[in-house]
Protein backbone atom coordinates (compact mmCIF):
# COMPACT_ATOMS: atom_id res chain seq x y z
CA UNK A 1 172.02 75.18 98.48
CA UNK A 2 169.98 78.63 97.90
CA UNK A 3 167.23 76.79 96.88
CA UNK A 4 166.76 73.86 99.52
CA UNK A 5 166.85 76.82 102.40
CA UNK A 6 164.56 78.75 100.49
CA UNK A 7 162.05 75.60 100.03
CA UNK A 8 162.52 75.26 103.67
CA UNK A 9 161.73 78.96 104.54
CA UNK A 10 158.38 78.84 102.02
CA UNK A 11 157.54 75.50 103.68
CA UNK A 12 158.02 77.32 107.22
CA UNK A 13 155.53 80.72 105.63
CA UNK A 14 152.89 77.60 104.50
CA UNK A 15 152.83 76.00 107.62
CA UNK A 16 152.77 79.28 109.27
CA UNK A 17 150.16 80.29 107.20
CA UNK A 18 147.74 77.06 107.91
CA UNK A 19 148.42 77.31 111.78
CA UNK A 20 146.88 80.84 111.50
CA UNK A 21 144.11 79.54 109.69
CA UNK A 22 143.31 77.10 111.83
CA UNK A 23 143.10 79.52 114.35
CA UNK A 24 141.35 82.68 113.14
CA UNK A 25 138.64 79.20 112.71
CA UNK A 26 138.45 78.79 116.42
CA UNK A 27 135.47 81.10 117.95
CA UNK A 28 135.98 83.54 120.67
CA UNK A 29 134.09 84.63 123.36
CA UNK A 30 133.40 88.40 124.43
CA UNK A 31 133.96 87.76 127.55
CA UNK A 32 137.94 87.02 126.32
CA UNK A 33 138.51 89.32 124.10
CA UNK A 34 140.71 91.61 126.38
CA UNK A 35 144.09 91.79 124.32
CA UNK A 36 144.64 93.28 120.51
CA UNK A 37 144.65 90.26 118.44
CA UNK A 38 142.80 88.92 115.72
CA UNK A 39 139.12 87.44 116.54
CA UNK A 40 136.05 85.58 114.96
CA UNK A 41 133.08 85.44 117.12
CA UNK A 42 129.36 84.93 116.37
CA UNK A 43 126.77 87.24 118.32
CA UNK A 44 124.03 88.88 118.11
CA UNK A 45 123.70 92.26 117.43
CA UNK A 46 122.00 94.69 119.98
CA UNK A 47 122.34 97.66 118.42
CA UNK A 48 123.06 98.82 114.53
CA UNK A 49 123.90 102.52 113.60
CA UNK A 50 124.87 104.17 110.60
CA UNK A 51 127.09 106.86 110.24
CA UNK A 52 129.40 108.29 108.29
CA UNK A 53 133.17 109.15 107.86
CA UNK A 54 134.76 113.12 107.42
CA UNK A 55 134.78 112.08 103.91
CA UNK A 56 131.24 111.10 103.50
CA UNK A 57 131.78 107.08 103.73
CA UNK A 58 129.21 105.12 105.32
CA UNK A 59 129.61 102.98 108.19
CA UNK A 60 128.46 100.90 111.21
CA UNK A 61 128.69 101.17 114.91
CA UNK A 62 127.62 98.33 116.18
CA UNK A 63 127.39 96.49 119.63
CA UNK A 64 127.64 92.60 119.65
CA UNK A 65 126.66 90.30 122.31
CA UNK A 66 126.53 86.98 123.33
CA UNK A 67 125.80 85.12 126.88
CA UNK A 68 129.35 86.36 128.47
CA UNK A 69 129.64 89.88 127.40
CA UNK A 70 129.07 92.74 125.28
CA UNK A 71 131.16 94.46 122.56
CA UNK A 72 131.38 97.76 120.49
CA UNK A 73 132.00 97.24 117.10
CA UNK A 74 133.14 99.12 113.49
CA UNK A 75 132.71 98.32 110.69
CA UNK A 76 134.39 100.71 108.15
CA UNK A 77 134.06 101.56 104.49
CA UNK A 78 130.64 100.11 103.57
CA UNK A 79 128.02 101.28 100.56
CA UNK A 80 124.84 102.34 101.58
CA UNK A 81 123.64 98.62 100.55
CA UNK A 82 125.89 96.72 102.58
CA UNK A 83 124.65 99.08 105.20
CA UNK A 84 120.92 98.15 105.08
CA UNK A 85 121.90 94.65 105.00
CA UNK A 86 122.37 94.69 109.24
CA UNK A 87 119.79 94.97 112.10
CA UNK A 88 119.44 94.65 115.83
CA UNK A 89 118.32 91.07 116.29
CA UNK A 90 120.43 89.46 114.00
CA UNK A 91 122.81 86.53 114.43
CA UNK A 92 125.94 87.21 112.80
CA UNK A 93 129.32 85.80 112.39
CA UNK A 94 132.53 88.51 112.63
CA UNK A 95 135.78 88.22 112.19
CA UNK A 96 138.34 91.05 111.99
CA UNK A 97 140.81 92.40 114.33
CA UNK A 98 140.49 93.79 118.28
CA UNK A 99 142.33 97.12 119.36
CA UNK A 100 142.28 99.31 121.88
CA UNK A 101 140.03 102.52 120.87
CA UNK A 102 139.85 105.07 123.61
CA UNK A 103 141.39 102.28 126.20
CA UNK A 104 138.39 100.46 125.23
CA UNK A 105 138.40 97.09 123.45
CA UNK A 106 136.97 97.24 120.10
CA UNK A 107 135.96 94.80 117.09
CA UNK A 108 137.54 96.19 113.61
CA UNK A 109 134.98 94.11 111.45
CA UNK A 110 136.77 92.68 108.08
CA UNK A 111 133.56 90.34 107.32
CA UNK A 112 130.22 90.18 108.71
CA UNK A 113 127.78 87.13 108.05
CA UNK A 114 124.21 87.03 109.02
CA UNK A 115 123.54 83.47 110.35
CA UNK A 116 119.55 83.46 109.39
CA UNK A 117 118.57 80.42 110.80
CA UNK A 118 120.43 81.14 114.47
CA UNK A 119 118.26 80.99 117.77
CA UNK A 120 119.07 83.92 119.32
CA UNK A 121 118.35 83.39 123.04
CA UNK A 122 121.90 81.07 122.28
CA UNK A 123 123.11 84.71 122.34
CA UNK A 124 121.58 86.60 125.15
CA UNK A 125 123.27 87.74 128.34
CA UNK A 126 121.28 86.35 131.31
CA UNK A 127 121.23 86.69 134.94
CA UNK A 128 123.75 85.05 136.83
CA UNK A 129 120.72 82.53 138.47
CA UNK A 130 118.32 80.61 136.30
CA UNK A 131 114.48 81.48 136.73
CA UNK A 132 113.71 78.48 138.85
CA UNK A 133 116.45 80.09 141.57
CA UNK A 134 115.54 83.54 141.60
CA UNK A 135 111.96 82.56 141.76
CA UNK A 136 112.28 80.83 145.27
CA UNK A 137 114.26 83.36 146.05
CA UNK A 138 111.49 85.73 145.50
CA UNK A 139 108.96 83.35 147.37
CA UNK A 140 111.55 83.23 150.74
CA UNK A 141 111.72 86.71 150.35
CA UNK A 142 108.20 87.10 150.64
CA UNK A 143 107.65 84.27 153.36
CA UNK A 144 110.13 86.37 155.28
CA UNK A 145 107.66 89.03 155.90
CA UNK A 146 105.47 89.66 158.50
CA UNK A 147 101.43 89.19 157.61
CA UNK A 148 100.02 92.96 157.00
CA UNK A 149 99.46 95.67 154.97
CA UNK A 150 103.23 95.60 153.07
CA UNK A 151 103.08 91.82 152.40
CA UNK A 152 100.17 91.68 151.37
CA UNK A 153 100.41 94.44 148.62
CA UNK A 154 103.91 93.09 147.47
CA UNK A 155 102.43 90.02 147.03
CA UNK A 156 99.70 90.86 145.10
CA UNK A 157 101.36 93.04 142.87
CA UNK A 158 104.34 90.41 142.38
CA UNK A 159 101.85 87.48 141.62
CA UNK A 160 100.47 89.90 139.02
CA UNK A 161 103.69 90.23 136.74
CA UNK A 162 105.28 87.12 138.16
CA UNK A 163 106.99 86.00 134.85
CA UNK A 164 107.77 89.45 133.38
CA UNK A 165 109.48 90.13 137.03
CA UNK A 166 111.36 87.09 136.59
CA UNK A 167 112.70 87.67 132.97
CA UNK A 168 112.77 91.39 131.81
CA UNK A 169 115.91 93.66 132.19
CA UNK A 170 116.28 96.06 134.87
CA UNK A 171 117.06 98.73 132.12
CA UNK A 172 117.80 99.43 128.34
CA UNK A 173 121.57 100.08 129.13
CA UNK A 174 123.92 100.90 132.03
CA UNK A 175 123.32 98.17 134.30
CA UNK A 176 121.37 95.11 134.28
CA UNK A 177 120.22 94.87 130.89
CA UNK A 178 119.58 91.44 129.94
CA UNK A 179 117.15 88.72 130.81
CA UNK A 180 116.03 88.18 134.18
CA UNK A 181 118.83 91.34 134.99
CA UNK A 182 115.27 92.94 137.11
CA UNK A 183 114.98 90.09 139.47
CA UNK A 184 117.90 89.53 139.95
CA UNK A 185 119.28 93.51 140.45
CA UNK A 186 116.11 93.40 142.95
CA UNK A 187 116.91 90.74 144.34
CA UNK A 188 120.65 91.34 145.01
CA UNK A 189 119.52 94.93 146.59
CA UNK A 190 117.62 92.79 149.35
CA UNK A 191 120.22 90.90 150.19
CA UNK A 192 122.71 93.98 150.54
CA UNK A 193 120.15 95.31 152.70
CA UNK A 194 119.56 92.43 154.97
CA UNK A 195 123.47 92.31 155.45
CA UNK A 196 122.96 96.37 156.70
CA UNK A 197 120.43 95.97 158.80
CA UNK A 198 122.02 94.68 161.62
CA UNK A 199 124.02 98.06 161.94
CA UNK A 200 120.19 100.20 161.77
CA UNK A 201 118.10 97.89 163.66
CA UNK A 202 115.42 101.03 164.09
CA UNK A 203 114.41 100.34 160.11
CA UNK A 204 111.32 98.71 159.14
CA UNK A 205 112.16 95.73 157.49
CA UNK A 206 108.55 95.22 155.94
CA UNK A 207 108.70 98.41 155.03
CA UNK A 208 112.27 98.26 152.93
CA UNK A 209 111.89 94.81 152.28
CA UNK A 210 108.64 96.27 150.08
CA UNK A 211 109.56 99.13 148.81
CA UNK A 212 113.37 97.38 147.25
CA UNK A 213 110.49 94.65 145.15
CA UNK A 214 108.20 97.15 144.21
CA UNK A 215 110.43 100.09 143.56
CA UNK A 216 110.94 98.59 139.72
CA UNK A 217 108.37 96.47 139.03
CA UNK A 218 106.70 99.36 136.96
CA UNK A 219 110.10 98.64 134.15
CA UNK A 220 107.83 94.96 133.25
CA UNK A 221 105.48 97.73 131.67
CA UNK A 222 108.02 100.77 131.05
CA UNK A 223 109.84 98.42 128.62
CA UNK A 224 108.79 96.36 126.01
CA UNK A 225 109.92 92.43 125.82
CA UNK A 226 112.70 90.96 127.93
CA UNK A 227 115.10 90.94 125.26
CA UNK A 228 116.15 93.67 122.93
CA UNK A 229 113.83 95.69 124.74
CA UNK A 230 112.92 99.28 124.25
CA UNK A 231 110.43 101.52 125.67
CA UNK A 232 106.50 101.23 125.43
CA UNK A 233 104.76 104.48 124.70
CA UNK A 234 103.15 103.92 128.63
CA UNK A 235 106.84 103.85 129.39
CA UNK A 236 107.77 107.40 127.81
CA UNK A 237 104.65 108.97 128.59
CA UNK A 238 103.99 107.72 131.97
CA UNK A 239 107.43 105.98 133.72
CA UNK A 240 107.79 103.06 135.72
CA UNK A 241 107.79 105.34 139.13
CA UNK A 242 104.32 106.47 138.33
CA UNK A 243 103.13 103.06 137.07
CA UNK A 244 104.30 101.37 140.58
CA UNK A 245 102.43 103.87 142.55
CA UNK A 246 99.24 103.54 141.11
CA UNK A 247 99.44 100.16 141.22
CA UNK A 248 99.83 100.65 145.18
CA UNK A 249 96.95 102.38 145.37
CA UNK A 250 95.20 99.64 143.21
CA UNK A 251 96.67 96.35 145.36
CA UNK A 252 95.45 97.81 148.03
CA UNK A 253 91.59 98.38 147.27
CA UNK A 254 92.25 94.24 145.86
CA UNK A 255 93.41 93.14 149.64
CA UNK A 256 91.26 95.07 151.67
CA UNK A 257 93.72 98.18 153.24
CA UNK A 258 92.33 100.71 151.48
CA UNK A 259 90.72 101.81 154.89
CA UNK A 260 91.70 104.77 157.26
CA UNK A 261 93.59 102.69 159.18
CA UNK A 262 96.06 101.93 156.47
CA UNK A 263 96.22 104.89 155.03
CA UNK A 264 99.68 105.62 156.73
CA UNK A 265 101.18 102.84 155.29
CA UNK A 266 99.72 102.77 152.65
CA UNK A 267 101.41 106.32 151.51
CA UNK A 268 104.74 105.13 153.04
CA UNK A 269 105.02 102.14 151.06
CA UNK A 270 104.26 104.77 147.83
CA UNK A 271 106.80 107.48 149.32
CA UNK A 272 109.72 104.53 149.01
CA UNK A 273 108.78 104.05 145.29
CA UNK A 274 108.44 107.77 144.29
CA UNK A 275 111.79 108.83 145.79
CA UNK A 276 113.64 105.38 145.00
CA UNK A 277 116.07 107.97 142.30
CA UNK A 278 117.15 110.08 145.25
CA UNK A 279 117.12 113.26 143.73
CA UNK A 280 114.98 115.35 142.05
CA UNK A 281 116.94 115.36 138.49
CA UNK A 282 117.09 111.62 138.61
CA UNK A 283 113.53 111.51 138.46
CA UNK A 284 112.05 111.29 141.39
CA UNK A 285 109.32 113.29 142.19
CA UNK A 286 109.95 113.61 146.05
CA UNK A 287 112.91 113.50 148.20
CA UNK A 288 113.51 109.79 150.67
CA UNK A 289 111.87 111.30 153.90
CA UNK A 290 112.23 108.53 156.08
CA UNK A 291 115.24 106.50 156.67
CA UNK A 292 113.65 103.09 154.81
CA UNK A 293 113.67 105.32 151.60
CA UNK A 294 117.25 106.75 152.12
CA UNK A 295 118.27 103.07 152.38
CA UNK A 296 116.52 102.07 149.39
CA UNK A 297 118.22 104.90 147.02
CA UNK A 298 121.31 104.01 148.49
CA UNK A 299 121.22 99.83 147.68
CA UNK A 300 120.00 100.59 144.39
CA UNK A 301 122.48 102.99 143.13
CA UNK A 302 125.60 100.67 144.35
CA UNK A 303 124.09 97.85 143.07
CA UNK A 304 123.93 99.74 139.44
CA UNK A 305 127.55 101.36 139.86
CA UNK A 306 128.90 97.69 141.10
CA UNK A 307 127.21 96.62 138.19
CA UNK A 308 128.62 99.66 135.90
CA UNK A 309 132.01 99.21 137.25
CA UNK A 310 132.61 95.52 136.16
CA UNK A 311 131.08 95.67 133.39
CA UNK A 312 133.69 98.89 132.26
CA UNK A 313 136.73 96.53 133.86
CA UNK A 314 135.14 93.66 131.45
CA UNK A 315 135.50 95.26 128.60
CA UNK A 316 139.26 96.71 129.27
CA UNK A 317 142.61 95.62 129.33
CA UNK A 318 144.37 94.63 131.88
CA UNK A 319 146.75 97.56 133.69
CA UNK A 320 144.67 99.87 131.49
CA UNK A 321 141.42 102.45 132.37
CA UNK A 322 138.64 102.07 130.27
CA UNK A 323 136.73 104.95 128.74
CA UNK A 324 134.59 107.18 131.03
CA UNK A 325 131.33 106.30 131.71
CA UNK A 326 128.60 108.84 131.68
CA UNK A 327 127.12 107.11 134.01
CA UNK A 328 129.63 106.87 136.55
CA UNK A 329 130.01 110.74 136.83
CA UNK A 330 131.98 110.68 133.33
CA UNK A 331 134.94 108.32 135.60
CA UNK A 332 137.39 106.10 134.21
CA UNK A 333 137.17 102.83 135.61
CA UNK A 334 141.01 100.92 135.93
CA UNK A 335 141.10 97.25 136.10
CA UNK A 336 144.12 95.65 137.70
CA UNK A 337 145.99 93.24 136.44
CA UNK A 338 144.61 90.30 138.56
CA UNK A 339 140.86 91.39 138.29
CA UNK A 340 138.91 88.30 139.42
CA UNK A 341 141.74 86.71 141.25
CA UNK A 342 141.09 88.05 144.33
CA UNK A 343 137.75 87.33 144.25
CA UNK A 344 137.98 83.87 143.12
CA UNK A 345 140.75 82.65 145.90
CA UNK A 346 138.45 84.58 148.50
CA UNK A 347 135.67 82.42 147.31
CA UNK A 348 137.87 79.14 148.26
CA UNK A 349 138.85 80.21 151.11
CA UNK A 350 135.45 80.44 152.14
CA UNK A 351 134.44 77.26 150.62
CA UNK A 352 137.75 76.05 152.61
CA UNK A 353 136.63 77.26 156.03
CA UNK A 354 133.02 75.65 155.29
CA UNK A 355 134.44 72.74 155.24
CA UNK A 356 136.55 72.94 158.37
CA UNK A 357 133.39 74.66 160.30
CA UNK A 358 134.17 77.54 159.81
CA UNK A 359 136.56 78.19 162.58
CA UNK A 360 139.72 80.37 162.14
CA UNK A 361 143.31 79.35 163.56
């Protein structure tokens, strides 16, 4: 009798065992890896550093990524081989355990393959829009403008670095950093700022309209390739804000306003780019002066903390605060337990009111 219910227990471990298997065989995505569990995921690796334990023990920091999310990764107790064996740019396959580190979900690594034949823009975070859709979003942003002396110096400088516009990051890290993440932060500014402008109708629209295109175009040259990007040596040495407004200067000889006539708007339109950072320590080398250049700093910085902010409540779980972000004035970020809930039934309920015309009860 002792032995038939212990068959039946080892039979109950084995099948156990193979459902587990099965299982830890199944890939994950970043974007769901939000509870302590095990995991196996394959990503590519953005960043790769070494360090070492209190003991002397080499290992890796690592952050993963693939097209829904980024992760921060460990992997512990490695020679210094194993440790020259990773790089940024790699494809790899992982597989270990998640936890909580610092209310912060983090990949233990147990194994780490390098998958050498992988394509890694499979792998890359992209902007929410394809090319094709941001790029007539660009041109009706651009038809939208009245003929003159801002149009006509947007456009030239945007048909100039067209294609970098429409693929490189807004930024290394923080916010936006993955393909097409310029045009589309740009892009997503505008439209904040056409939904404001109602409420200030004594703004120039030409005026904002070119300053919230140009203000970043400079980051095409500041940065180096549209993925895994880092900075060019024009980019350290000379900075996107100083880039931009040359370029003004430049674009405007090449269309014919370098004349007296223009030159007020001419210095405007550079005034928005130099103070687009809003202060001083952020890089800017003026103050915004006029109201188009207050409105500017102000879209771009809550379209990077909006940014920021989901992308801290991505990577935490729910009911739980993330780890402060320097960024964010060293804040904790909480997400709620029905994060994207919200959003997603007030996005059918506005498809739902479409459809009825729009009229309300």
């Amino acid at each position: 009798m002792w032995k038939k219910q212990s068959g039946i227990r080892e039979d109950c471990r084995s099948r156990y065992r193979q459902l587990q298997s099965a299982a830890g065989k199944e890939r994950n995505m970043i974007k769901d890896l939000n509870q302590e569990g095990r995991a196996r995921l394959r990503a590519l690796i953005t960043k790769c550093d070494t360090g070492r334990t209190g003991k002397g023990t080499p290992y890796l920091s690592l952050t993963l990524e693939d097209k829904t999310g980024q992760l921060d990764a460990k992997f512990w107790n490695l020679t210094e081989e194993q440790t020259r064996q990773y790089k940024a740019g790699q494809v790899v396959e992982a597989s270990g355990d998640i936890i909580l580190h610092r209310n912060a979900v983090q990949l233990r690594v147990r194994h780490l393959d390098v998958v050498p034949d992988a394509d890694i823009l499979e792998f890359v975070r992209e902007a929410p829009a394809d090319r094709d859709t941001m790029d007539r979003m660009l041109s009706g942003l651009l038809e939208s403008m009245n003929p003159g002396v801002y149009r006509d110096i947007t456009c030239y400088l945007i048909d100039q670095r067209r294609k970098a516009f429409l693929t490189w990051p807004a930024a290394t890290k923080n916010h936006h950093n993955y393909v097409g993440g310029l045009a589309w932060h740009t892009l997503s500014m505008a439209k904040a700022a056409d939904a404001l402008l109602p409420l200030y109708p004594f703004l120039d629209r030409d005026l904002l309209m070119a300053g919230i295109l140009l203000h970043d175009l400079g980051k095409t040259e500041e940065l180096s390739a549209p993925m895994l990007a880092e900075y060019t040596s024009e980019g350290n040495l000379v900075g996107h804000i100083s880039m931009t407004a040359g370029w003004i200067d430049e674009a405007a000889v090449r269309t014919g306003h370098a004349g007296e006539e223009d030159k007020e708007q001419r210095m405007l339109l550079k005034h928005m780019v130099l103070s687009h950072h809003g202060k001083l320590e952020f890089g800017s080398p003026v103050l915004p002066m006029i109201p188009e250049a207050e409105m500017l700093s102000l879209v771009d910085d809550l379209d990077a903390r909006m940014f920021m902010m989901k992308q801290s409540m991505d990577a935490t779980a729910p009911g739980h605060f993330g780890p402060r972000v320097f960024a964010l004035d060293n804040r904790m970020i909480y997400r709620p337990t029905q994060f994207g809930e919200q959003a997603s039934a007030a996005a059918d309920n506005g498809k739902e009111k479409r459809n009825d015309g729009g009229t309300q009860a």
